[in-house]
Protein backbone atom coordinates (compact mmCIF):
# COMPACT_ATOMS: atom_id res chain seq x y z
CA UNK A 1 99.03 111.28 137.70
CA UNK A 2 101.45 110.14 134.91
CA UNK A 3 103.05 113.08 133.13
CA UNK A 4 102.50 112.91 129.27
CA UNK A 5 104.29 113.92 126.57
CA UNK A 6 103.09 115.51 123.04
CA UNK A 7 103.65 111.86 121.37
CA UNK A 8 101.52 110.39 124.49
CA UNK A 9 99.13 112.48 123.67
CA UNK A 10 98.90 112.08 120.53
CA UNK A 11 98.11 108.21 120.87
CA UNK A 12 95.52 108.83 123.32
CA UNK A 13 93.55 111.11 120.54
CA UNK A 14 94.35 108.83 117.86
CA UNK A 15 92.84 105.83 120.43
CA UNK A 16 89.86 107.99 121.51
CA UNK A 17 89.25 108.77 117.69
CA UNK A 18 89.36 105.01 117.01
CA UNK A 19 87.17 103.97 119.45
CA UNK A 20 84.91 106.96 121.31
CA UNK A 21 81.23 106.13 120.98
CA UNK A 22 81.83 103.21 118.44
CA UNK A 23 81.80 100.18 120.88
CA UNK A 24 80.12 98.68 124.31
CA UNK A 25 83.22 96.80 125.67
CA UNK A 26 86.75 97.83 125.05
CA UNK A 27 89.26 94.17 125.80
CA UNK A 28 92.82 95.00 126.86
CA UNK A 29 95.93 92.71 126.64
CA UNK A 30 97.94 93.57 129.81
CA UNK A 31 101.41 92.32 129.15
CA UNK A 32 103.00 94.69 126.42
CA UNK A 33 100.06 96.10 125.92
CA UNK A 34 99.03 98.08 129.25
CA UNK A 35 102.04 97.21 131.18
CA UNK A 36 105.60 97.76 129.55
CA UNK A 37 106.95 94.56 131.22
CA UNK A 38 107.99 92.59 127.99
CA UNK A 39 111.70 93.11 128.22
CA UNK A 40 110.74 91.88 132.32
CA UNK A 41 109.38 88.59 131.37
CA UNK A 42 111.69 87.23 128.60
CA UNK A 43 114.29 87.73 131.13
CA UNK A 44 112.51 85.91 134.17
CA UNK A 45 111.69 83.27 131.08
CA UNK A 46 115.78 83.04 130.36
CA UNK A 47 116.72 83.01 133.63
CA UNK A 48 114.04 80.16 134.46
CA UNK A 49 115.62 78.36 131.27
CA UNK A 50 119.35 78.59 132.24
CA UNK A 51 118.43 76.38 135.32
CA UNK A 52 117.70 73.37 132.51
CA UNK A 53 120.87 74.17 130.29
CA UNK A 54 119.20 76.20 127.68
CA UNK A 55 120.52 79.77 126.64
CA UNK A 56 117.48 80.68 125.61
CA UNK A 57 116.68 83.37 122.37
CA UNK A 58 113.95 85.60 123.70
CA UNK A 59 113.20 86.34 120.42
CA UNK A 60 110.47 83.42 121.10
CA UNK A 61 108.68 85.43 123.92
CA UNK A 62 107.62 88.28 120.99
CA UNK A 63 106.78 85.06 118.55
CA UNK A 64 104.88 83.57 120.81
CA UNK A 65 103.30 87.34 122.83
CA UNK A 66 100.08 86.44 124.27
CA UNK A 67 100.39 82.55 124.72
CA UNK A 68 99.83 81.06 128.49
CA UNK A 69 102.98 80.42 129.96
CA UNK A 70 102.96 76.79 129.89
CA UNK A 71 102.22 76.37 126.14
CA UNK A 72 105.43 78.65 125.78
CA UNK A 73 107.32 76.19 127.98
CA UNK A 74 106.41 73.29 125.76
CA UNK A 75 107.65 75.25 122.85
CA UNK A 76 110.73 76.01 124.35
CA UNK A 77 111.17 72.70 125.16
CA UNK A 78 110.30 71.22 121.69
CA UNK A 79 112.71 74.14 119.73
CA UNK A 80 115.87 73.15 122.32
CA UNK A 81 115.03 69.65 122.77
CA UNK A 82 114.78 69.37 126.26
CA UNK A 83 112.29 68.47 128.40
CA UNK A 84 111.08 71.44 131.13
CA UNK A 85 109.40 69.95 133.97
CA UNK A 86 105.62 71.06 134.81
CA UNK A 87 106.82 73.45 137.09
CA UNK A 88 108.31 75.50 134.82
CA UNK A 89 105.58 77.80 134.82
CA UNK A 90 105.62 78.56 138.54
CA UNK A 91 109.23 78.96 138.34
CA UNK A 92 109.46 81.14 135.90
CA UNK A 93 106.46 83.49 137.51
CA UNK A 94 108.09 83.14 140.59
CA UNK A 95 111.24 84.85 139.21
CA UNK A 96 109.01 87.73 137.83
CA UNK A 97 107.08 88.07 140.97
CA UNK A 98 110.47 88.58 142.48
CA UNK A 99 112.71 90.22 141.13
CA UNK A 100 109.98 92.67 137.91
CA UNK A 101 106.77 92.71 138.74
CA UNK A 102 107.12 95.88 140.99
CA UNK A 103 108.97 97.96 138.89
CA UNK A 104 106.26 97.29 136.17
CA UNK A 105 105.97 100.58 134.36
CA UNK A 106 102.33 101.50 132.51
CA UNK A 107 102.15 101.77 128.40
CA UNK A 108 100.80 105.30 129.31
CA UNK A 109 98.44 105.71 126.12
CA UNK A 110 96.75 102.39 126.42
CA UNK A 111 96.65 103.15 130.52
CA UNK A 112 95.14 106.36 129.80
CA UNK A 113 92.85 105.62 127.21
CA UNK A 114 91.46 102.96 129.28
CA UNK A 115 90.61 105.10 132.05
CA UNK A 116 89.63 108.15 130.44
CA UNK A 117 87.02 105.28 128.69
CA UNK A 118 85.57 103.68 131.42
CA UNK A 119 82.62 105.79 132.03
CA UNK A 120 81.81 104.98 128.36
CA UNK A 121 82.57 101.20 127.93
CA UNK A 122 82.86 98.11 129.93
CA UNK A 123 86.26 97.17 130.20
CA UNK A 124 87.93 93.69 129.82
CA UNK A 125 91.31 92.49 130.42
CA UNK A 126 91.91 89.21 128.70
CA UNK A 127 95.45 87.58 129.40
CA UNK A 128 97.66 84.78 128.46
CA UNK A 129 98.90 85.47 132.14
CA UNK A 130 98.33 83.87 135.44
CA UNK A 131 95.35 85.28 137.05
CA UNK A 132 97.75 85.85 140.04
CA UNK A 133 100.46 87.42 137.92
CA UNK A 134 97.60 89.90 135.78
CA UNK A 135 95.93 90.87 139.30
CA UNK A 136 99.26 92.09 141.03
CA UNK A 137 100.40 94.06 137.33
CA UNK A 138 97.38 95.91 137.16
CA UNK A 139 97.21 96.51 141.00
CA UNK A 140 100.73 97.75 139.90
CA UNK A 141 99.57 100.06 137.58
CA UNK A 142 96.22 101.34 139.63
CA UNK A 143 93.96 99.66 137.15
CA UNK A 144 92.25 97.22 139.22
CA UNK A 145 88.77 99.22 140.03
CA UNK A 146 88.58 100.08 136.03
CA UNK A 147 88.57 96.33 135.40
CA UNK A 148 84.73 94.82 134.92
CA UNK A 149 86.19 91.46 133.57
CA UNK A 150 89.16 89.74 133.41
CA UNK A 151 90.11 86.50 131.50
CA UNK A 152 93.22 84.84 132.26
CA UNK A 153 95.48 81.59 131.15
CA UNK A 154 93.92 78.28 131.52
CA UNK A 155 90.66 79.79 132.61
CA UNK A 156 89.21 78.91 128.84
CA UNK A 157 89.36 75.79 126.56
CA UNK A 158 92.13 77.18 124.52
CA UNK A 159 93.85 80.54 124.65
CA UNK A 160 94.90 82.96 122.22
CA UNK A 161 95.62 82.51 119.19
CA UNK A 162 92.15 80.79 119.58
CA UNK A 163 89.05 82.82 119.81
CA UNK A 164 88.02 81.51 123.33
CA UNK A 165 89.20 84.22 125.63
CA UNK A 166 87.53 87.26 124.10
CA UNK A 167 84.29 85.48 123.42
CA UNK A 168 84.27 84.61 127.29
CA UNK A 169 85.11 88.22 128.27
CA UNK A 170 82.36 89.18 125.74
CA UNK A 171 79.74 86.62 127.21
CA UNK A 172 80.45 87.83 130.87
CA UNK A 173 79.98 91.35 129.68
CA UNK A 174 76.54 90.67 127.87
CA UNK A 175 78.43 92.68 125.14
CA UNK A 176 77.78 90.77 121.29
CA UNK A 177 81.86 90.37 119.78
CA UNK A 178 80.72 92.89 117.14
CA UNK A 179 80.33 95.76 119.72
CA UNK A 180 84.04 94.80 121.25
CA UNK A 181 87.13 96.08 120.46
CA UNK A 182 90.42 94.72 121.36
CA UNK A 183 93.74 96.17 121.87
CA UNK A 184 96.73 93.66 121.34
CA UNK A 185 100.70 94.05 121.08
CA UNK A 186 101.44 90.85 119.23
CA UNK A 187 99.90 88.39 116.34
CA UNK A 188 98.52 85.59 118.18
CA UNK A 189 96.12 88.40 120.14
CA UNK A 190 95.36 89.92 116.74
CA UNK A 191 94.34 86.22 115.35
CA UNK A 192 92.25 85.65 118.44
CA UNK A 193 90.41 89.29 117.99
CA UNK A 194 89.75 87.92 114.47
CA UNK A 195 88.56 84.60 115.03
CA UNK A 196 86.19 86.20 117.49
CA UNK A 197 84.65 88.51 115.36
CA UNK A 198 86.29 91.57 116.93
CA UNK A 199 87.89 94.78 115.68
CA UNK A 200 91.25 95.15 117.08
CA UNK A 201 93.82 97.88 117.09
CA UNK A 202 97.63 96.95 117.24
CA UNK A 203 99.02 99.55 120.05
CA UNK A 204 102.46 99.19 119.15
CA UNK A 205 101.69 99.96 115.36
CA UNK A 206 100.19 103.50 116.53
């Protein structure tokens, strides 16, 4: 059991007070938002870039929170001007599979508040991740058997900031987008919840 403090606490009531009774499917980013593995990825994402000469800013992993690995490749490679070849995305998930993904702490508010709702809701996880990489975190974390649907990168036309991810969690849920809400960590997540007709709730705002 994860020991929680007052502030924890506090988050979990203002969550529950947000949310208890007022929806039918409650859609979870994982990265950031139930696992606290953001500082883990921009570094498996710089070390991945130092291989191709680039001293990367990890600023652009926060810009760019919630996009499939590979579009943030191409970004990276457009900003620095240099190409990254299409293995990029394996290496760099093979660096956080190796070195982070273990040590991959829970947010404990948004871990707790999506347990403590699962009796109550059907619960999504919808990703800009690998499926691989998602399934491991939230094996990680001991969320797996709360998890009715997940939604990962590529698995959709287009990903976040594009509606298609929520409205396919939504769909395999038999849950309208009106009755979901979504919990998000960054702005392209947020835009996605809005395209899709969602209410969403920033967690790192609370």
């Amino acid at each position: 059991m994860i020991s929680m403090n007052q502030d924890t606490l506090k988050k979990i009531a203002v969550l529950n007070n947000k949310t208890r009774g007022k929806y039918r499917a409650l859609l979870y980013d994982c990265d950031g938002t139930l696992a606290d593995n953001m500082l883990a990825h921009k570094l498996a994402y710089k070390e991945a870039a130092a291989k191709y000469g680039i001293d990367l800013d990890t600023a652009i992993i926060d810009e760019l929170a919630g996009w499939p690995t590979k579009l943030v490749a191409d970004e990276i490679s457009k900003r620095y001007k240099t190409p990254l070849p299409e293995t990029f995305s394996q290496e760099k998930t093979a660096v956080f599979f190796e070195k982070y993904i273990e040590k991959t702490q829970p947010i404990a508010y948004v871990t707790e508040h999506l347990k403590s709702n699962a009796n109550h809701a059907r619960i999504g996880v919808v990703s800009g991740g690998s499926r691989r990489t998602v399934q491991k975190t939230l094996s990680v974390l001991g969320l797996t058997n709360y998890i009715d649907v997940l939604v990962c990168a590529g698995e959709t036309p287009q990903g976040k900031p594009f509606p298609d991810p929520f409205l396919a969690a939504a769909k395999e849920l038999g849950v309208p987008p009106k009755e979901c809400m979504v919990f998000e960590d960054g702005v392209p997540g947020v835009a996605a919840a809005e395209a899709a007709g969602m209410d969403w709730i920033r967690v790192d705002q609370i």
